[in-house]
Protein backbone atom coordinates (compact mmCIF):
# COMPACT_ATOMS: atom_id res chain seq x y z
CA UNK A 1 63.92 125.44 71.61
CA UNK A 2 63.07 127.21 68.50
CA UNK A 3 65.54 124.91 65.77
CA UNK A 4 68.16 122.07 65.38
CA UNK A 5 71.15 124.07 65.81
CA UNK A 6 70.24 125.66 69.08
CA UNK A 7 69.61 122.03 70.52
CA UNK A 8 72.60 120.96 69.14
CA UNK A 9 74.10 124.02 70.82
CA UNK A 10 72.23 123.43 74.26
CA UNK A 11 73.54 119.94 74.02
CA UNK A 12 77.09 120.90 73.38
CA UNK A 13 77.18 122.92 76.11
CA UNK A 14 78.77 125.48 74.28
CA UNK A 15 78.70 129.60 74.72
CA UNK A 16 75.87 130.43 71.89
CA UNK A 17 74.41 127.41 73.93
CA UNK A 18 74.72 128.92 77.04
CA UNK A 19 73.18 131.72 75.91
CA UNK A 20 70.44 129.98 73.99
CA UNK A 21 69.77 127.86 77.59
CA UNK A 22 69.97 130.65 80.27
CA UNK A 23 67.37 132.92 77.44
CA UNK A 24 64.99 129.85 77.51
CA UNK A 25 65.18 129.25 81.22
CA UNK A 26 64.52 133.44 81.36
CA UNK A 27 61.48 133.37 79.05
CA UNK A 28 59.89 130.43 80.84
CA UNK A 29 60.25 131.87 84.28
CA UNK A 30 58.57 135.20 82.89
CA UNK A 31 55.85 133.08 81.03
CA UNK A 32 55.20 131.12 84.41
CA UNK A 33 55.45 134.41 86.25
CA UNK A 34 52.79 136.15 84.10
CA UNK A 35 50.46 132.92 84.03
CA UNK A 36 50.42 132.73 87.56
CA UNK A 37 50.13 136.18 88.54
CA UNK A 38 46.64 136.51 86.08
CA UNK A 39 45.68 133.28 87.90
CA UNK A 40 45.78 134.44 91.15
CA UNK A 41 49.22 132.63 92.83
CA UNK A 42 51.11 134.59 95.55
CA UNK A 43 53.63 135.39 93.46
CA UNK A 44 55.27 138.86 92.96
CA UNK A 45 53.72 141.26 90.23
CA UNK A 46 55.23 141.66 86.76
CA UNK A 47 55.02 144.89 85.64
CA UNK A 48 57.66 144.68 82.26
CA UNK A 49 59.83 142.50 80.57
CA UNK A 50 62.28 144.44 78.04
CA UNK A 51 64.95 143.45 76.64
CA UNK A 52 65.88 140.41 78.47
CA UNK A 53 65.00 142.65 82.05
CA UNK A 54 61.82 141.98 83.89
CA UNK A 55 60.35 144.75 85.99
CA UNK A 56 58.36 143.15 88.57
CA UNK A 57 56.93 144.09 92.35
CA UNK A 58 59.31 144.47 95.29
CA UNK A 59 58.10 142.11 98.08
CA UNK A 60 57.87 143.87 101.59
CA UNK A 61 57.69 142.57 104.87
CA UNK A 62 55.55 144.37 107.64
CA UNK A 63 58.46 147.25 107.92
CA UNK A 64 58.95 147.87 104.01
CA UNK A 65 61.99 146.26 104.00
CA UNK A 66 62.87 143.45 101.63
CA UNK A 67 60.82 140.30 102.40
CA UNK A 68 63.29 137.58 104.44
CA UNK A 69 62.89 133.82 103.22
CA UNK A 70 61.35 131.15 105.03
CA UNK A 71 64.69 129.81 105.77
CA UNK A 72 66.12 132.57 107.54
CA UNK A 73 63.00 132.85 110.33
CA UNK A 74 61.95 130.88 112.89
CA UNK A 75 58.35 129.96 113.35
CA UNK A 76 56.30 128.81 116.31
CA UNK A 77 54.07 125.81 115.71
CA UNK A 78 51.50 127.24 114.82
CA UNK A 79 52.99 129.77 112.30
CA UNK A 80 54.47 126.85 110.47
CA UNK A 81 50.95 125.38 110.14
CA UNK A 82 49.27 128.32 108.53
CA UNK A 83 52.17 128.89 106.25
CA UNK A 84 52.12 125.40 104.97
CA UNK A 85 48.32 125.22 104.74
CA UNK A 86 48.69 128.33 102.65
CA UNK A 87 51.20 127.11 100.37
CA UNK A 88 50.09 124.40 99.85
CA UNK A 89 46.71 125.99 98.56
CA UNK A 90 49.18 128.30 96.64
CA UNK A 91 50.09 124.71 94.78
CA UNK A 92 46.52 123.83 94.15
CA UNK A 93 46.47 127.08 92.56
CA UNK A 94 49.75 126.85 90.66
CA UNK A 95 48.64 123.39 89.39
CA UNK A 96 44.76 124.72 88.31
CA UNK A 97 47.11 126.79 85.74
CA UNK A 98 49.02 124.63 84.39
CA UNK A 99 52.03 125.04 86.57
CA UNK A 100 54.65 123.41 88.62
CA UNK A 101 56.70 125.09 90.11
CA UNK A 102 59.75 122.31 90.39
CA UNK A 103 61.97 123.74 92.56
CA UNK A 104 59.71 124.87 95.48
CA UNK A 105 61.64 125.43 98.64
CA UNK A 106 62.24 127.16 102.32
CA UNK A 107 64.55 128.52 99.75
CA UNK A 108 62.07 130.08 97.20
CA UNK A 109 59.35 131.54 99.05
CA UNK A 110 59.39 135.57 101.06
CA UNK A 111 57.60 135.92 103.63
CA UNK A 112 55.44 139.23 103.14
CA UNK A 113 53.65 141.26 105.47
CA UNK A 114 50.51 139.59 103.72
CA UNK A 115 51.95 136.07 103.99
CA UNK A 116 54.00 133.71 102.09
CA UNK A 117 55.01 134.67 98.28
CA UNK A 118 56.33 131.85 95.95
CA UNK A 119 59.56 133.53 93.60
CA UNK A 120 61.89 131.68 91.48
CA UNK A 121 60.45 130.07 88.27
CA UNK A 122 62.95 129.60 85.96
CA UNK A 123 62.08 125.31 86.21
CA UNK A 124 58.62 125.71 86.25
CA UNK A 125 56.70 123.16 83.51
CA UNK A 126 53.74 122.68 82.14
CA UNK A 127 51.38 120.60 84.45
CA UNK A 128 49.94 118.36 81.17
CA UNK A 129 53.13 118.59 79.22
CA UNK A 130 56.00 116.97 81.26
CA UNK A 131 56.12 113.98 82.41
CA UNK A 132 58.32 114.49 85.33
CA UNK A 133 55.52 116.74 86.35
CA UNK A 134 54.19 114.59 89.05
CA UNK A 135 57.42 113.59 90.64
CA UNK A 136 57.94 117.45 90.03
CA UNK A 137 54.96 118.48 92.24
CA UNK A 138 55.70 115.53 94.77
CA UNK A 139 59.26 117.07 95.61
CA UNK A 140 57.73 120.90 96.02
CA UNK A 141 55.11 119.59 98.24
CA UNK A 142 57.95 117.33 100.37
CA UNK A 143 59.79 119.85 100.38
CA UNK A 144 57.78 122.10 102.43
CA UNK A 145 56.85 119.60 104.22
CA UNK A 146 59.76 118.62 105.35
CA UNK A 147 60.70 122.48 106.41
CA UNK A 148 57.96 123.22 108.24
CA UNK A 149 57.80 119.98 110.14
CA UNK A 150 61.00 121.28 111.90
CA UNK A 151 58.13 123.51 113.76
CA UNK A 152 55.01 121.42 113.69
CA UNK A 153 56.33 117.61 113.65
CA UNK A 154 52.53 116.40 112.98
CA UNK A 155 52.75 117.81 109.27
CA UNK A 156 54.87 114.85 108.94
CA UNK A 157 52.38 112.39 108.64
CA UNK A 158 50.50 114.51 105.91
CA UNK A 159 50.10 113.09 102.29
CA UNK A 160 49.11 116.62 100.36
CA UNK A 161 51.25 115.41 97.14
CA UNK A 162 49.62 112.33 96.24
CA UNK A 163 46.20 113.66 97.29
CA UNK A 164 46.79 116.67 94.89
CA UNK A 165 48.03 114.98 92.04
CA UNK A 166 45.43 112.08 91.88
CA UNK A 167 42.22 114.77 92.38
CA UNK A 168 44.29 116.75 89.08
CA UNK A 169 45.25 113.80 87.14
CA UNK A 170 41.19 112.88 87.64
CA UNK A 171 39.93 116.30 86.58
CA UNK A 172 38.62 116.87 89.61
CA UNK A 173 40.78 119.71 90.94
CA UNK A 174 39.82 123.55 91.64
CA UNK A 175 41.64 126.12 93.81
CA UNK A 176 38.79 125.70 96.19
CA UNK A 177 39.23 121.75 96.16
CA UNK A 178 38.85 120.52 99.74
CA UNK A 179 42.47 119.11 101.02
CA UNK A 180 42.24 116.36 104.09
CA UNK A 181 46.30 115.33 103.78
CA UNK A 182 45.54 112.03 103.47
CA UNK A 183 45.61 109.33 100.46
CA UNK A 184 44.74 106.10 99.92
CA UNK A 185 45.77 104.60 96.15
CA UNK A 186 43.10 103.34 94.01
CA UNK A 187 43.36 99.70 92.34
CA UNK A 188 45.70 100.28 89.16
CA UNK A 189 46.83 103.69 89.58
CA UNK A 190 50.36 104.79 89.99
CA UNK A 191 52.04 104.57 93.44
CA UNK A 192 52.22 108.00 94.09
CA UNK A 193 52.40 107.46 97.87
CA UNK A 194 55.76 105.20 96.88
CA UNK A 195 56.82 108.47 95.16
CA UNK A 196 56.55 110.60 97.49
CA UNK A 197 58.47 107.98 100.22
CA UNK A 198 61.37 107.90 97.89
CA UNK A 199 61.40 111.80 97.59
CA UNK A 200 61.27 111.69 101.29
CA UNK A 201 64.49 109.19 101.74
CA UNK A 202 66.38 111.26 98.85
CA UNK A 203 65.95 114.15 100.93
CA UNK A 204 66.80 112.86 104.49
CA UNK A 205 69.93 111.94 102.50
CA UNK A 206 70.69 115.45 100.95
CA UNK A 207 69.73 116.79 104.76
CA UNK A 208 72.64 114.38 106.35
CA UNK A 209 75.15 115.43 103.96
CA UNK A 210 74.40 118.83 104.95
CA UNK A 211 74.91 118.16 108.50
CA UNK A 212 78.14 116.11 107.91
């Protein structure tokens, strides 16, 4: 936020602070957009953004139609298990630029006649400048965990959030970084496995009010 009076605005909730909100939300999605794209992420190509309107790639499935989301296909197990594994590198990846995506979803991702592409930025953050990041990263990872365990129940016992988090928060991680799932929490460090179990329990909830 640029000055005072648009966070005064923001906070008001008023219309100039409407505006000033959904024009901030806009310019980070197409910063995040263009970040990612240069570094690589599965994300769809930005060709322009004018005047408020972004110009960016149409994503395709095999036929040239619009890409479906995840949500609205079924997968057999092993599908599900090659789409996570490759999303979850596409995290790695996000996170080696700076990025979460915070709102990563069955919801949020096409499938592609090349494979899974991640859309929908507008509450990415900055990896090293947020500190909801982590809990931010541990609910996109859950999150596609808990889709595509509906099709490969094993993928619930993996621990990819944590395991991520700890090799970035250490300096250690690279888009190649070798990924085994599992985590086990170092003397002193922050309880990132307890973080992800309460992400897990918040979202069992949200899942039974669903089916209520």
């Amino acid at each position: 936020v640029k000055n005072s009076r648009q966070a005064r605005a923001m906070a008001k909730g008023t219309r100039f602070g409407k505006a000033q909100r959904e024009a901030a939300w806009q310019s980070a999605e197409v910063d995040a957009l263009y970040r990612l794209a240069a570094a690589g992420v599965r994300v769809p190509q930005p060709f322009n953004f004018l005047e408020g309107v972004l110009i960016m790639e149409l994503v395709t499935d095999a036929q040239g139609q619009a890409a479906p989301r995840l949500t609205d296909l079924p997968f057999s197990a092993d599908e599900a298990r090659a789409h996570h594994a490759t999303l979850i590198r596409e995290v790695v990846r996000m996170l080696c630029a700076g990025v979460v995506h915070g709102d990563l979803s069955e919801f949020n991702v096409l499938l592609a006649a090349s494979g899974p592409v991640v859309i929908d930025l507008p509450q990415a953050v900055d990896a090293s400048g947020n500190n909801h990041a982590p809990r931010m990263l541990m609910r996109d990872v859950a999150n596609l965990r808990a889709f595509f365990r509906r099709f490969a129940p094993e993928l619930l016992a993996t621990q990819y959030g944590p395991e991520i988090w700890h090799l970035y928060a250490g300096g250690q991680l690279t888009p190649a970084s070798p990924l085994s799932g599992r985590y086990e929490r170092e003397p002193g460090e922050v309880d990132l496995a307890g973080m992800m179990r309460e992400i897990d329990d918040t979202l069992a909830e949200e899942q039974a009010r669903r089916l209520r």
